[in-house]
Protein backbone atom coordinates (compact mmCIF):
# COMPACT_ATOMS: atom_id res chain seq x y z
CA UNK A 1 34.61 77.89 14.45
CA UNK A 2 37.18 80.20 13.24
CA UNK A 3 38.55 82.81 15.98
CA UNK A 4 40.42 84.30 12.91
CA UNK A 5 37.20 85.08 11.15
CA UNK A 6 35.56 86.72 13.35
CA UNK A 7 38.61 89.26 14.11
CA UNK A 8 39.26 89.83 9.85
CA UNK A 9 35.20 90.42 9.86
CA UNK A 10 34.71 92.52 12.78
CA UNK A 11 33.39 96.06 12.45
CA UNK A 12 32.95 97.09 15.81
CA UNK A 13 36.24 94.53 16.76
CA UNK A 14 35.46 94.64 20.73
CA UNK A 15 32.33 94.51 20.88
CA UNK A 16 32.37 91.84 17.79
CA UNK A 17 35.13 89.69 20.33
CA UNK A 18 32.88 90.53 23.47
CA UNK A 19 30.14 88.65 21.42
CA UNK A 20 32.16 85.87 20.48
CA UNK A 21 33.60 85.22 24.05
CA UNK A 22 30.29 85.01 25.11
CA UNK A 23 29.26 82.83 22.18
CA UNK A 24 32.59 80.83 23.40
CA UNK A 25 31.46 80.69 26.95
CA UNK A 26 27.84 79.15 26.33
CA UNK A 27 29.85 76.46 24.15
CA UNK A 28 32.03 75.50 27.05
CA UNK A 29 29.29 75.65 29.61
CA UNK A 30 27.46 73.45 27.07
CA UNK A 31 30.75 71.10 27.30
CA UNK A 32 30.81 71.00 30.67
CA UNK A 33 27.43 70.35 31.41
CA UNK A 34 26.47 67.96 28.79
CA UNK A 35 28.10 65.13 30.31
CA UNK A 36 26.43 65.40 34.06
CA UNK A 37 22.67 65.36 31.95
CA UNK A 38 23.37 61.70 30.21
């Protein structure tokens, strides 16, 4: 996952970074919550 990318690509650039802090946020909830389900 490129941060970078996602700035150079946006059209719309905050609501293109609101989506990918929320994208971010799911993946580090995932992170954190992966480990307590094994």
């Amino acid at each position: 996952m490129d941060l970078s990318f996602w700035i150079a690509g946006a059209d719309n650039p905050p609501q293109r970074l609101a989506a990918s802090l929320d994208s971010l946020d799911l993946m580090l909830r995932g992170l954190l919550l992966a480990p307590q389900a094994q």
